[in-house]
Every structure is written in C-alpha cells, then in structure tokens.
C-alpha atoms as a PDB file:
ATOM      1  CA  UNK A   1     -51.364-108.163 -66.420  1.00  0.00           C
ATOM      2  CA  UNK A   2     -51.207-106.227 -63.338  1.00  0.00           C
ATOM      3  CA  UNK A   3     -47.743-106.439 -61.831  1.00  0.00           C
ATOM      4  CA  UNK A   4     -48.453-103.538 -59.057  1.00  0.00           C
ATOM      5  CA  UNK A   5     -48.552-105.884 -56.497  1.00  0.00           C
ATOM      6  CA  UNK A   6     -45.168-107.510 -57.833  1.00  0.00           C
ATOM      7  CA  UNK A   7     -42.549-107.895 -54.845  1.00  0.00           C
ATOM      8  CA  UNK A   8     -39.766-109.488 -55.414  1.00  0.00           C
ATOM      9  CA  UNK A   9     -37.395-108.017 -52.342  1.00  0.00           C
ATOM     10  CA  UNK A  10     -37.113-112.081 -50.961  1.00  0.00           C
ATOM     11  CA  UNK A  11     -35.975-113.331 -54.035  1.00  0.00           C
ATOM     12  CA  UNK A  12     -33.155-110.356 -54.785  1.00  0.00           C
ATOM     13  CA  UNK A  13     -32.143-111.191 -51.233  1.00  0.00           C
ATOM     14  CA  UNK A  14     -32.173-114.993 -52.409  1.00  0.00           C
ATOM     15  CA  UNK A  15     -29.847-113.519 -55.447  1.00  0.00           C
ATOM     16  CA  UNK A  16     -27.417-111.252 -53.622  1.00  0.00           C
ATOM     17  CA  UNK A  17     -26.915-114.554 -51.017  1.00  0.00           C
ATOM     18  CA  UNK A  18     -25.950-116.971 -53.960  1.00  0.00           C
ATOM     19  CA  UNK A  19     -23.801-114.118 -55.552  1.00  0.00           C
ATOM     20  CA  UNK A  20     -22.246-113.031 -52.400  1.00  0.00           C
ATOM     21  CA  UNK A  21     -21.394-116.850 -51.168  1.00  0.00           C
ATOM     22  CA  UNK A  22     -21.450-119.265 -53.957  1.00  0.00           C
ATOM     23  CA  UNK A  23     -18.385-119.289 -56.745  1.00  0.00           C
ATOM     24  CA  UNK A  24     -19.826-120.136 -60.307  1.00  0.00           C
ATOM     25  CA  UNK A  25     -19.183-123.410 -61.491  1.00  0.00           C
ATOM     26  CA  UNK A  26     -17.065-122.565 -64.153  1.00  0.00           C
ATOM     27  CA  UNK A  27     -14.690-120.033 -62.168  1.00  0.00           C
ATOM     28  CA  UNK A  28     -14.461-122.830 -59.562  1.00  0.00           C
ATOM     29  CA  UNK A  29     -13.238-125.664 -62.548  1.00  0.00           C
ATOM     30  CA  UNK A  30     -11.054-122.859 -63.653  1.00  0.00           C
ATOM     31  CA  UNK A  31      -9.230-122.068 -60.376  1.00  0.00           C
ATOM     32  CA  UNK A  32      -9.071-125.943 -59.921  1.00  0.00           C
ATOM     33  CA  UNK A  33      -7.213-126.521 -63.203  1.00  0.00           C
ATOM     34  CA  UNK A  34      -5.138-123.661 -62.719  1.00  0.00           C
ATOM     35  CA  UNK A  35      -3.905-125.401 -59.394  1.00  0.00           C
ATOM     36  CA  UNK A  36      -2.985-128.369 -61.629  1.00  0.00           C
ATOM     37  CA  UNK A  37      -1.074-126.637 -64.044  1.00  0.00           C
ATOM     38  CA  UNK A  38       1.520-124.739 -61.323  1.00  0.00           C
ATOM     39  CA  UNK A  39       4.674-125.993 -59.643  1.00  0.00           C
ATOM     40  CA  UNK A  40       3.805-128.442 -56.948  1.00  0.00           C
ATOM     41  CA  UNK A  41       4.762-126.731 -53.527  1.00  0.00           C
ATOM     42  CA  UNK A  42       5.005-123.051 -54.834  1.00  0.00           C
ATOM     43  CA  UNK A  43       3.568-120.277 -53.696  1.00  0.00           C
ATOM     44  CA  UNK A  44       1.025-119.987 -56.862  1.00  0.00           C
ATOM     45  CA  UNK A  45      -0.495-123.482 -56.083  1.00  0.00           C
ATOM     46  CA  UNK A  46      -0.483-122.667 -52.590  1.00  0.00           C
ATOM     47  CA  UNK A  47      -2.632-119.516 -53.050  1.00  0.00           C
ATOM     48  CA  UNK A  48      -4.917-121.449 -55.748  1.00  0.00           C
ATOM     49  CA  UNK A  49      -4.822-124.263 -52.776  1.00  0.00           C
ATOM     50  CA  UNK A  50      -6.155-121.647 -50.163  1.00  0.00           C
ATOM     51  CA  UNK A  51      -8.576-119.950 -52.702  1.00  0.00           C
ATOM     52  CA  UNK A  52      -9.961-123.382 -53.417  1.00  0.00           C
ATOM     53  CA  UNK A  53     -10.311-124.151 -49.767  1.00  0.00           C
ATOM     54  CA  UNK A  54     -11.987-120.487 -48.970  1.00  0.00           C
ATOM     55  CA  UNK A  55     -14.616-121.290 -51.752  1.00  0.00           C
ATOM     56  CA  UNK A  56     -15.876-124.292 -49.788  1.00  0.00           C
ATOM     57  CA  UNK A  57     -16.197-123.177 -46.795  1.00  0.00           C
ATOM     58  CA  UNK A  58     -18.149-119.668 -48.042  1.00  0.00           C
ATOM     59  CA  UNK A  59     -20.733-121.837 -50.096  1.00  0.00           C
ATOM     60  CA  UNK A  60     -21.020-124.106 -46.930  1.00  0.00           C
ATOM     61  CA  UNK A  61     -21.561-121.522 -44.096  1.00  0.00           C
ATOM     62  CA  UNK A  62     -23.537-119.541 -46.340  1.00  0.00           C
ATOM     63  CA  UNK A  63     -21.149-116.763 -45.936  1.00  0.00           C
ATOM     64  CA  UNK A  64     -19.004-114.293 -48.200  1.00  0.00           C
ATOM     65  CA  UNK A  65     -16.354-115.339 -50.257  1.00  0.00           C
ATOM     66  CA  UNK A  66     -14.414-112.480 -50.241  1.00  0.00           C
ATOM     67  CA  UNK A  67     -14.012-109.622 -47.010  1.00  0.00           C
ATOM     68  CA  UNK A  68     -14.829-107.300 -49.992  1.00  0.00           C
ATOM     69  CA  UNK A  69     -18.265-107.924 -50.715  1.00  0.00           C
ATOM     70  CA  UNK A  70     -17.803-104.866 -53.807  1.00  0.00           C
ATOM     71  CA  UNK A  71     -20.581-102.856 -55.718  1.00  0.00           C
ATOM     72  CA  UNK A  72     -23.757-104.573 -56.624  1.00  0.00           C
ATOM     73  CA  UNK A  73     -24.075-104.141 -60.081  1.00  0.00           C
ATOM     74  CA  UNK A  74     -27.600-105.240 -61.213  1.00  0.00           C
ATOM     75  CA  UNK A  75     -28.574-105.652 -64.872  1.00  0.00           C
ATOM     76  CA  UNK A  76     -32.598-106.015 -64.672  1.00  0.00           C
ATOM     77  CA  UNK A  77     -34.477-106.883 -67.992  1.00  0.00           C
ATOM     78  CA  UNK A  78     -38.597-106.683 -67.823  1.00  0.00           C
ATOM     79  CA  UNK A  79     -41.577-106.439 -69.448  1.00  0.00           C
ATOM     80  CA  UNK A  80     -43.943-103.774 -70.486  1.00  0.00           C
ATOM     81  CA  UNK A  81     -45.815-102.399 -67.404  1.00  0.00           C
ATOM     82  CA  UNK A  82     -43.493-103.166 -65.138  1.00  0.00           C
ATOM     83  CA  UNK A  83     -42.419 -99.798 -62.726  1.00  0.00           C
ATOM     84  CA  UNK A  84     -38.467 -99.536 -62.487  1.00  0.00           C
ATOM     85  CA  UNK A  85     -38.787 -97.136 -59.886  1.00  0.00           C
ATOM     86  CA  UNK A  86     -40.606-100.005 -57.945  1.00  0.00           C
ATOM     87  CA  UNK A  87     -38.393-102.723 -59.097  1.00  0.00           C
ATOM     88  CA  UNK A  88     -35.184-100.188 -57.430  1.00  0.00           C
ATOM     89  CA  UNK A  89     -37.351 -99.454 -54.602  1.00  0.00           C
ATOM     90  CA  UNK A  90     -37.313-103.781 -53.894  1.00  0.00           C
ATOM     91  CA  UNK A  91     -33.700-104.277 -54.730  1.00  0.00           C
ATOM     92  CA  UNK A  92     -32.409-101.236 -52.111  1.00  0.00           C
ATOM     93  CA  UNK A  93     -34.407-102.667 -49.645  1.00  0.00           C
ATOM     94  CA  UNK A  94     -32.987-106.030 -50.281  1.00  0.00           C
ATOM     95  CA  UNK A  95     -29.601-104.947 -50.284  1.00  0.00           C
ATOM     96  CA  UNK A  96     -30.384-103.747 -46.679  1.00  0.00           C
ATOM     97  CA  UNK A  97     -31.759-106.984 -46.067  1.00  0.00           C
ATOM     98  CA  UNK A  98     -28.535-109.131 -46.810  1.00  0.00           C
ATOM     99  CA  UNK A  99     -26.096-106.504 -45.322  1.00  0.00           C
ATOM    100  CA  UNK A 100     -28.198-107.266 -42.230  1.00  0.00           C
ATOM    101  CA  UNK A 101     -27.489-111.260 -43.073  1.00  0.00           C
ATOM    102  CA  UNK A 102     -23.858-110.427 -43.503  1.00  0.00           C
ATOM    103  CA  UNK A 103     -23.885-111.960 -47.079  1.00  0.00           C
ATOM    104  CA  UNK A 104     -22.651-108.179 -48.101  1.00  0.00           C
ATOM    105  CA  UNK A 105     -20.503-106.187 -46.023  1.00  0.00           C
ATOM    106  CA  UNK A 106     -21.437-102.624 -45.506  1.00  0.00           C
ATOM    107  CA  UNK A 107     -19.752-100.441 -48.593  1.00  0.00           C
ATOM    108  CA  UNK A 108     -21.373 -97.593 -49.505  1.00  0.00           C
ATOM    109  CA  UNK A 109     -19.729 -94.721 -48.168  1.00  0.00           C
ATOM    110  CA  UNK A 110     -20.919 -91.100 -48.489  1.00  0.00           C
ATOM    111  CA  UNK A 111     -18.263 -88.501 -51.008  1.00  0.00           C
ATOM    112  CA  UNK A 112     -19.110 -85.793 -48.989  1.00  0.00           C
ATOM    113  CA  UNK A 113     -18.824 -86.565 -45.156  1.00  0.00           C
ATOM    114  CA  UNK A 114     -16.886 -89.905 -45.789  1.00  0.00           C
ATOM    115  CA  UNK A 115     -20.051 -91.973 -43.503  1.00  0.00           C
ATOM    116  CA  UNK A 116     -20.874 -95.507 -44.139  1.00  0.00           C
ATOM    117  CA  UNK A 117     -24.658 -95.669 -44.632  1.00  0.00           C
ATOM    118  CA  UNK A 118     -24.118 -98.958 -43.104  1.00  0.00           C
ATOM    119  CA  UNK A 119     -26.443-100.812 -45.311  1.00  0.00           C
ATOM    120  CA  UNK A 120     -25.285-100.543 -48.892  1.00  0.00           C
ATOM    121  CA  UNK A 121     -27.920 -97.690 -49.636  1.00  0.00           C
ATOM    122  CA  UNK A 122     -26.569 -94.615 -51.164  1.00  0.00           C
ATOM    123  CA  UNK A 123     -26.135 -92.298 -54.182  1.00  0.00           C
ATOM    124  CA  UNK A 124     -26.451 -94.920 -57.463  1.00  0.00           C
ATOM    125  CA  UNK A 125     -25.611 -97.507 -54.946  1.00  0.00           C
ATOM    126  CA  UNK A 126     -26.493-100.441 -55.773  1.00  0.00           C
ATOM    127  CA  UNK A 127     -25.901 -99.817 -59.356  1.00  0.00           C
ATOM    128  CA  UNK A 128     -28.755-100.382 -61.556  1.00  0.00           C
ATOM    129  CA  UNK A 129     -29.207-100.676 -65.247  1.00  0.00           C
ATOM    130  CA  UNK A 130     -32.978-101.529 -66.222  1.00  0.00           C
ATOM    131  CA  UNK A 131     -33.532-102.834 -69.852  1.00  0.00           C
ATOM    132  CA  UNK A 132     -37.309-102.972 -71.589  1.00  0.00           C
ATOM    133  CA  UNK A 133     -38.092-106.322 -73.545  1.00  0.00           C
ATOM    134  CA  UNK A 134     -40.895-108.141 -75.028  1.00  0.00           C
ATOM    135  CA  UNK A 135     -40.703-111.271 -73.071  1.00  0.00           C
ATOM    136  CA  UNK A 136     -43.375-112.265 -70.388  1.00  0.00           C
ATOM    137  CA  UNK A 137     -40.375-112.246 -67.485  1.00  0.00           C
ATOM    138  CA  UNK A 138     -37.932-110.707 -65.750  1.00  0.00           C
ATOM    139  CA  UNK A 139     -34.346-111.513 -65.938  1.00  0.00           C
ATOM    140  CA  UNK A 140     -31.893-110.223 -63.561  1.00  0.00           C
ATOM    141  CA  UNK A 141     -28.312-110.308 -63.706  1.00  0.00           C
ATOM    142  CA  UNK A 142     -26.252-109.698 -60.346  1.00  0.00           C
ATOM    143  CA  UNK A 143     -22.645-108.948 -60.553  1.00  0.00           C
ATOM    144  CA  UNK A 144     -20.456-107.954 -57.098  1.00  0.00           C
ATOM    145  CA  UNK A 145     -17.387-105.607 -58.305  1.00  0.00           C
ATOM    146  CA  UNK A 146     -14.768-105.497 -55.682  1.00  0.00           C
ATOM    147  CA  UNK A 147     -12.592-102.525 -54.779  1.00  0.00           C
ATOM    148  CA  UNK A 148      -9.118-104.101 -55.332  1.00  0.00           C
ATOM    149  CA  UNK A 149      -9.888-105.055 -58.790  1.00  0.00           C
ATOM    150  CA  UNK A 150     -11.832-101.750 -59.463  1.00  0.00           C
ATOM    151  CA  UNK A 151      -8.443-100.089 -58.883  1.00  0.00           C
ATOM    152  CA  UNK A 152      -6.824-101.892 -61.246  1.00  0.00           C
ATOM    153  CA  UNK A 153      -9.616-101.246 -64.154  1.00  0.00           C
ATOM    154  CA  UNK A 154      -8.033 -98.869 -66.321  1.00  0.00           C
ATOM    155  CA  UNK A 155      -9.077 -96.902 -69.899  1.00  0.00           C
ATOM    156  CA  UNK A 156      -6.600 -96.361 -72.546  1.00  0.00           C
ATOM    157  CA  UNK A 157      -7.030 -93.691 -75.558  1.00  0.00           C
ATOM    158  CA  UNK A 158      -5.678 -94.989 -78.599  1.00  0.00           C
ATOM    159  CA  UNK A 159      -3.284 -93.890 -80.786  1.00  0.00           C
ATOM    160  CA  UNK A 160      -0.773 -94.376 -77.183  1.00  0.00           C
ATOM    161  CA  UNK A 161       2.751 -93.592 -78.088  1.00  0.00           C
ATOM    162  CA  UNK A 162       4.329 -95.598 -74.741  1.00  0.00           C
ATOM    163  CA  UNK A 163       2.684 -98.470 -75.857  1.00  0.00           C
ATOM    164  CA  UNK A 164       3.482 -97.914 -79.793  1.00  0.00           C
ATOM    165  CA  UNK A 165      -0.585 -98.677 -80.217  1.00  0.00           C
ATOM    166  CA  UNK A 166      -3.195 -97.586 -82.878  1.00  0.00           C
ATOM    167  CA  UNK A 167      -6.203 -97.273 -83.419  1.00  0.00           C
ATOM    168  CA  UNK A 168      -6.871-100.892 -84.251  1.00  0.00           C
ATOM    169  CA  UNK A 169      -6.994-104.534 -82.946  1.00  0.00           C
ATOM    170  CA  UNK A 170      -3.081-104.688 -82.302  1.00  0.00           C
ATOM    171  CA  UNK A 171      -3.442-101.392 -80.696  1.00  0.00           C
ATOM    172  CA  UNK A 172      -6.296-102.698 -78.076  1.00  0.00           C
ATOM    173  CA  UNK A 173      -3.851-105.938 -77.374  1.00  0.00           C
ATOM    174  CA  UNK A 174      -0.865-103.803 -76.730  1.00  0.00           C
ATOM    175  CA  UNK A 175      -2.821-101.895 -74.225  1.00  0.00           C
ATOM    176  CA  UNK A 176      -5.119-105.184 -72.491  1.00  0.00           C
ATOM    177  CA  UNK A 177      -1.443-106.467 -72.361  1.00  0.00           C
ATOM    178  CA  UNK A 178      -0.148-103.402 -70.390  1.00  0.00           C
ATOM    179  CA  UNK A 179      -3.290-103.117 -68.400  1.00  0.00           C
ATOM    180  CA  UNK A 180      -2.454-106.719 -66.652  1.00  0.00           C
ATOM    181  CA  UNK A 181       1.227-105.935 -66.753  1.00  0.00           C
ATOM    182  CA  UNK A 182       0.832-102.974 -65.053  1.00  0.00           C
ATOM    183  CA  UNK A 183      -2.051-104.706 -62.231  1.00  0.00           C
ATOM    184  CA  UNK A 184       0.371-106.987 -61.342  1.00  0.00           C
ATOM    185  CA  UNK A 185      -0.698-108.780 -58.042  1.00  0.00           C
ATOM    186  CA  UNK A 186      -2.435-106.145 -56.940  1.00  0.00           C
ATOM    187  CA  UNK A 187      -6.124-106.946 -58.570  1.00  0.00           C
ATOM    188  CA  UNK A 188      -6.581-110.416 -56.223  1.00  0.00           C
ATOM    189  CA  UNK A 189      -5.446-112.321 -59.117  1.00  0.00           C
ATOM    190  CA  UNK A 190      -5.918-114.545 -61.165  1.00  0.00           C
ATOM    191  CA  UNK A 191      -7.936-112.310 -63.327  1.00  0.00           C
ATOM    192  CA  UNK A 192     -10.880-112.054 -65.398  1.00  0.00           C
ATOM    193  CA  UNK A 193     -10.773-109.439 -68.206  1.00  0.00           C
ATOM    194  CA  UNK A 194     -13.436-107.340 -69.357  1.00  0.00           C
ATOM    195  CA  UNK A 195     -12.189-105.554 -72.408  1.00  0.00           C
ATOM    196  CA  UNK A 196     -14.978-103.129 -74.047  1.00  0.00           C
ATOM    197  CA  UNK A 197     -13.292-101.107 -77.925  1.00  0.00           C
ATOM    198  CA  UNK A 198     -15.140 -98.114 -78.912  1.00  0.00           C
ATOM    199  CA  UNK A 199     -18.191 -96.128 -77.329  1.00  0.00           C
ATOM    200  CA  UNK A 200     -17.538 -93.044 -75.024  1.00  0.00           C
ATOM    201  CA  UNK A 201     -15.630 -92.755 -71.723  1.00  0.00           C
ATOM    202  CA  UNK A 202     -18.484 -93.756 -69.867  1.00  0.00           C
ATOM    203  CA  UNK A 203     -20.456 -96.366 -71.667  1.00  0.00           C
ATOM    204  CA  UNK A 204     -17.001 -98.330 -72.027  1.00  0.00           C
ATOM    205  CA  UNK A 205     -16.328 -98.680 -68.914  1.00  0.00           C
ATOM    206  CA  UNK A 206     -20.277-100.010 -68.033  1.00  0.00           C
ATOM    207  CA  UNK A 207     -19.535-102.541 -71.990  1.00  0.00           C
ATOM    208  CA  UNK A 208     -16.695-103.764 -70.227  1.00  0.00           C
ATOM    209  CA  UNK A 209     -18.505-104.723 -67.184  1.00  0.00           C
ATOM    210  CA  UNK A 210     -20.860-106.698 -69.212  1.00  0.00           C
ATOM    211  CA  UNK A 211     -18.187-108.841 -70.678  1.00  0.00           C
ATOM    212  CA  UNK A 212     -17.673-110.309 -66.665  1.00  0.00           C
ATOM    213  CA  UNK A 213     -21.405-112.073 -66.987  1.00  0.00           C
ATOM    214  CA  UNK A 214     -19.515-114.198 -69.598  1.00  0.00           C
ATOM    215  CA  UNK A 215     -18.881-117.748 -69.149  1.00  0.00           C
ATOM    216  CA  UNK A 216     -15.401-118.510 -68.980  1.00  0.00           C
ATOM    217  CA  UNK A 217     -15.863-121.325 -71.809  1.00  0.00           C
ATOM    218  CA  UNK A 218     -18.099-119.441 -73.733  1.00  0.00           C
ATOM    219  CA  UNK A 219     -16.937-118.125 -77.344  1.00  0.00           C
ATOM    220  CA  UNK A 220     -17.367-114.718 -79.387  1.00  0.00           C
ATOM    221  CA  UNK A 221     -19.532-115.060 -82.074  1.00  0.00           C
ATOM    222  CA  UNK A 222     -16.941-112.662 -83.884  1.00  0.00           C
ATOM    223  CA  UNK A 223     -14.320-114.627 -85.269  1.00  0.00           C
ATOM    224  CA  UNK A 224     -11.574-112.265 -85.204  1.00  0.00           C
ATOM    225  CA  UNK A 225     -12.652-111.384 -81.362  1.00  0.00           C
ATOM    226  CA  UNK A 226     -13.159-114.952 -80.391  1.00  0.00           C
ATOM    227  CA  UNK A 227      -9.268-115.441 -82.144  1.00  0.00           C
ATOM    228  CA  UNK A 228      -7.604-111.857 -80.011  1.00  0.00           C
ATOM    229  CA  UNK A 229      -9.678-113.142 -76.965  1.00  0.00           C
ATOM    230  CA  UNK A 230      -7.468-116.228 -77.135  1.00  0.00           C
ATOM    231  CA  UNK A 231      -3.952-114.841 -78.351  1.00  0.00           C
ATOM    232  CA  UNK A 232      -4.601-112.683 -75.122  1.00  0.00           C
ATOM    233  CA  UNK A 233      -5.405-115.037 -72.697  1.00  0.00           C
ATOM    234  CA  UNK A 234      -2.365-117.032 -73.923  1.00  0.00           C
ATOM    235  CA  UNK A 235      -0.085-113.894 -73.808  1.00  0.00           C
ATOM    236  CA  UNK A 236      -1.200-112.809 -70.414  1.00  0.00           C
ATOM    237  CA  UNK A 237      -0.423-115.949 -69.084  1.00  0.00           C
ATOM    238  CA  UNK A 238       3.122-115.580 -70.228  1.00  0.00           C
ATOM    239  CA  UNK A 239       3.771-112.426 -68.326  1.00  0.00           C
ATOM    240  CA  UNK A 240       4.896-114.764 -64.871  1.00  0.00           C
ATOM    241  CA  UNK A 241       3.032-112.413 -62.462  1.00  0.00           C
ATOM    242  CA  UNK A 242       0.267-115.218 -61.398  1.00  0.00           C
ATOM    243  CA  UNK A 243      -1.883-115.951 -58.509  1.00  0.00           C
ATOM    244  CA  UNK A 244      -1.798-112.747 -56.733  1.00  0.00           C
ATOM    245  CA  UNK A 245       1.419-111.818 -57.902  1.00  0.00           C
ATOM    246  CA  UNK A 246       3.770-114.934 -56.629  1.00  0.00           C
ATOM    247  CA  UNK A 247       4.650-115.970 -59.933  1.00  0.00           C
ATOM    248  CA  UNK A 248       3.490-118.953 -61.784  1.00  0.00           C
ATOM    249  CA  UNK A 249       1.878-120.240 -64.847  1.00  0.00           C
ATOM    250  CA  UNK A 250      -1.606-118.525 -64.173  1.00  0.00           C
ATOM    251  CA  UNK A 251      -2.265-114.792 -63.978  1.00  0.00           C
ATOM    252  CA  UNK A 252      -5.664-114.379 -66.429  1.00  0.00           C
ATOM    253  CA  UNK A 253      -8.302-117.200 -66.021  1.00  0.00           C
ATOM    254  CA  UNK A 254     -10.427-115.332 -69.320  1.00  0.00           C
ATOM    255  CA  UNK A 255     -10.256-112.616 -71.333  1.00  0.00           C
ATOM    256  CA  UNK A 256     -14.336-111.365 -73.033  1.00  0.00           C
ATOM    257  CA  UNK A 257     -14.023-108.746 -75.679  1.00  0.00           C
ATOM    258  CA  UNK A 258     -17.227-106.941 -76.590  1.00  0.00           C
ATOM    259  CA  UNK A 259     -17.309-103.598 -78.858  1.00  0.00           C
ATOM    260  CA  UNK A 260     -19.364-100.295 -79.864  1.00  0.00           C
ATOM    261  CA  UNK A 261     -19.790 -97.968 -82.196  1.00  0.00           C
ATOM    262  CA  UNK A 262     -17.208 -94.818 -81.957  1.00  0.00           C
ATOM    263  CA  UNK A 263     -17.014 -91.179 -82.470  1.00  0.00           C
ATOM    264  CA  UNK A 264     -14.369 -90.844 -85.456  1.00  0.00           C
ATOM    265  CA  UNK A 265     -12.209 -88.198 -82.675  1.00  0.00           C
ATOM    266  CA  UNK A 266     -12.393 -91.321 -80.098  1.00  0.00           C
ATOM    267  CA  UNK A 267     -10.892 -94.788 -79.809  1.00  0.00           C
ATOM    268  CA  UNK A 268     -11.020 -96.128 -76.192  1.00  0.00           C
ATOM    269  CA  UNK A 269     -10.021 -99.022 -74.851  1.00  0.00           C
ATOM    270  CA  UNK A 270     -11.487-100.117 -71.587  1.00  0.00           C
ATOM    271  CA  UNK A 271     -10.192-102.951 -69.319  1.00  0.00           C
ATOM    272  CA  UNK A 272     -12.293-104.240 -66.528  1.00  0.00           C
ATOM    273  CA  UNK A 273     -10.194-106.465 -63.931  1.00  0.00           C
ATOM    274  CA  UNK A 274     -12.032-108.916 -62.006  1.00  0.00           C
ATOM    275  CA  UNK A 275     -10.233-110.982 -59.517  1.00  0.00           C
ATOM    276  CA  UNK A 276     -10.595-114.810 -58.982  1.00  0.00           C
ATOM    277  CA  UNK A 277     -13.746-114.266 -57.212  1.00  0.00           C
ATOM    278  CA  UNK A 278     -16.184-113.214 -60.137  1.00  0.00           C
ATOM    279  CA  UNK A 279     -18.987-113.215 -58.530  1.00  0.00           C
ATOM    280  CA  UNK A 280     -22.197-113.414 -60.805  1.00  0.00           C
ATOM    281  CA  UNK A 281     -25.554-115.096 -60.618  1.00  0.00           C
ATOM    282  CA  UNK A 282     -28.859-114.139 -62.280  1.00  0.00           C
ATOM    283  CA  UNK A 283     -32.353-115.218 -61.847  1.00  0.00           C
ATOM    284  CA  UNK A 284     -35.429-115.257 -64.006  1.00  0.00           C
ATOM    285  CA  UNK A 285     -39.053-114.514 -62.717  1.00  0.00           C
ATOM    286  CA  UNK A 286     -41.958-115.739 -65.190  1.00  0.00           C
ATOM    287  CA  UNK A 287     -44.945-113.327 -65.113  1.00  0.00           C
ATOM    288  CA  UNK A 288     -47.259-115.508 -67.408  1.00  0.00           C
ATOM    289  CA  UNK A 289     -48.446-117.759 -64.466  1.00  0.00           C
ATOM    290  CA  UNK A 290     -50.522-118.064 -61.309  1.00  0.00           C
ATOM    291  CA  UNK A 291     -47.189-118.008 -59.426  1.00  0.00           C
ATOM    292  CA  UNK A 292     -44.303-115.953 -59.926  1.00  0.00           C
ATOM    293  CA  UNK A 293     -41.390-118.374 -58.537  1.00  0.00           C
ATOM    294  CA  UNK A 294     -37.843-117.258 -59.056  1.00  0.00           C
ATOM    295  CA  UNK A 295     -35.216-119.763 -60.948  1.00  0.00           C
ATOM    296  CA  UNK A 296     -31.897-118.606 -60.270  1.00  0.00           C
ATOM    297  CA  UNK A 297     -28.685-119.506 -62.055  1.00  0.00           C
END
C-alpha cells in the first residue's frame, strides 16, 4: 500500500484537543472517590471538590484542563512503509495547529536565547518516540507532561545509604516512598506514579513515562510487581500530605511499576510524578481500507 499521500495532521489535532481538554474516565472516577473518602468540609475535599468542578467545565468549553498544557509526549506505532520523518512532519504542524486553538498553551522555549517559539515547535519538542510493527495500522499514544510534576520526577541510584536501600525490591520502595515524601504538595497532587527499575539513566526516565498510559485499575502481569504496586499505593497514602499538600486521606491515586534489563555497575530507580490531571488519549488509524478514519480512545 502506498501511504505517501497519508495525512493525518486533522486527526493529531483531533488527539491533542481530547488530551488537552478531556480527563480519562478512570482518573475522573478516581478523583471522585477520593472526594468521598476525605473529611467532609476540609481543605482536601475542597480541592478534590474544585478539581472535580474544573474537569467539567474544560471537557464542556472544549478548553484546557490545566494552565500548564506540559510536553507532548507522543508514542506512534506503524506499519512497514510508513515515513516517520513524514509522520513528525504532520504532528509539528498539528501541534501548531491546536496552540493556535488554545487547546495547548505555548511551551516550548528556546535553551539558548530563552524565546518562546510560540507554537510548541522546537528542539525534540513535541517529543516523539516512533515504534515499527506488523499490524495494518497506526496507533498513537498522546501523553501531556506538565512542568510542576516534571520537577518533582526524580532518579535514585541504588545502594542509597540516607534511605538504608539496596539494590532490590525493598530498596526501590524505600526510594518511590521518599520520592512522594519529598514532592510533597508541590507536584499538583494527588499523584500518579510512574516507577521504571533498571535500564540506563536515560531510558528510565522515558520506561517510567510509559507506566502513566496505564489504567489506573489495570494490574501487572508480574505478581510480585502487581503486589509492591499495591503495598505502595497503600503506603503513600499514609504519608498525610494529600490533595496538593492540605492533608488528607489521598496523596497517590496509582502507582505502575514497569522494569529493564541492567548493567551489573547500575541499579536506578526512576520515579515519574504525574499530577491529578494525567492527561492521555490515543487513537488508532486502520490502513487496510478505502478510508482511513481515526478511532480515538
């Protein structure tokens, strides 16, 4: 099949819009329930109560849910034949088009003479990871990483004698423990964890990431994962720092544990923070057809 004619710049505007204005449906149950569960009049349910409220009105006025409209961070699976270069070409030009929308704010902003490009173009921004695979589609994944959490993301080297943590699955606990302890309300709580073991500096950090495009109610197929992924979203939610840092029953809405392969000199630890606004959608484009319609998700 010839895909050189293949444009998909409407639809990637379509799938930073939803991304940029519409709150999954499981972060929104979360949030909900997490209102439930705090002290009726406090300052955690009131934040959950005005998170809630900001939610509705983004997905109704088609506008962003959050000021900080972050880094989109697109994970792009496709076929043989298909031209990444072209596929990059489309989704900078779409990022253009929905900064001129105002579903993302302008955020790229040049190292070297501190500039905003003013339409989320620049160096490796958006960030794109392209992956080859046999099926007759593409499948995109969107993720928007704000700033505040970014900040808050954090790598720990293991053995760490502060935290009295090896180089095992105690070790990593100990320091996804500190990692929140130490965030307190600053990461636009409640959280979302990312937690990547193993790999190198860099690809831990990106592993990590990947953990965020989990559902909340989704389980590790590991068994001893799935089991630290709960003992850590139980633990975190005993540290009292909740929504945005008032206090309160709710501080970590999820914690996703994935893992890689390690040097033998190396044991990293890396934590991604997302805040209550984990915004994710994805969208798949079958190729097989007369028409090439995107289904998002």
């Amino acid at each position: 099949m010839d895909y050189t004619e293949l444009d998909l710049t409407d639809s990637f505007v379509e799938l930073i819009r939803r991304a940029a204005t519409i709150l999954p449906d499981d972060m929104r149950q979360a949030l909900g329930k997490a209102k439930g569960n705090e002290k009726a009049g406090s300052s955690a349910e009131g934040a959950l109560d005005t998170i809630l409220l900001n939610v509705n009105i983004a997905e109704k006025n088609s506008t962003p849910i959050c000021q900080d409209t972050g880094t989109p961070i697109f994970e792009v699976s496709y076929p043989v034949g298909v031209s990444t270069r072209m596929l990059a070409d489309q989704i900078r030009a779409a990022a253009a088009i929905a900064t001129k929308h105002s579903y993302l704010r302008p955020n790229a902003v040049d190292i070297m003479t501190d500039k905003n490009s003013g339409n989320n173009n620049g160096e490796d921004f958006p960030t794109m990871h392209f992956h080859e695979w046999d099926n007759d589609s593409i499948h995109v994944d969107l993720l928007l990483k704000g700033g505040g959490c970014e900040n808050v993301s954090t790598q720990y080297k293991l053995p760490n004698g502060r935290l009295h943590a090896g180089r095992d699955l105690e070790g990593v606990r100990r320091a996804v423990l500190d990692a929140v302890n130490q965030a307190q309300g600053r990461g636009c709580g409640p959280a979302v964890l990312g937690v990547a073991v193993g790999g190198d500096r860099g690809s831990g950090y990106i592993k990590s990431k990947l953990q965020l495009f989990r559902k909340l109610e989704d389980t590790n197929p590991d068994e001893t994962l799935a089991a630290l992924e709960d003992r850590l979203y139980e633990e975190t939610n005993q540290l009292g720092i909740g929504p945005m840092g008032f206090g309160g029953e709710t501080t970590v809405l999820g914690v996703k544990i994935g893992v890689q392969h390690r040097l033998p000199a190396s044991y990293f630890v890396s934590v991604a923070y997302m805040c209550w606004a984990n915004r994710r959608a994805s969208m798949d484009v079958a190729l097989s057809g007369e028409t090439m319609e995107a289904n998002y998700a």
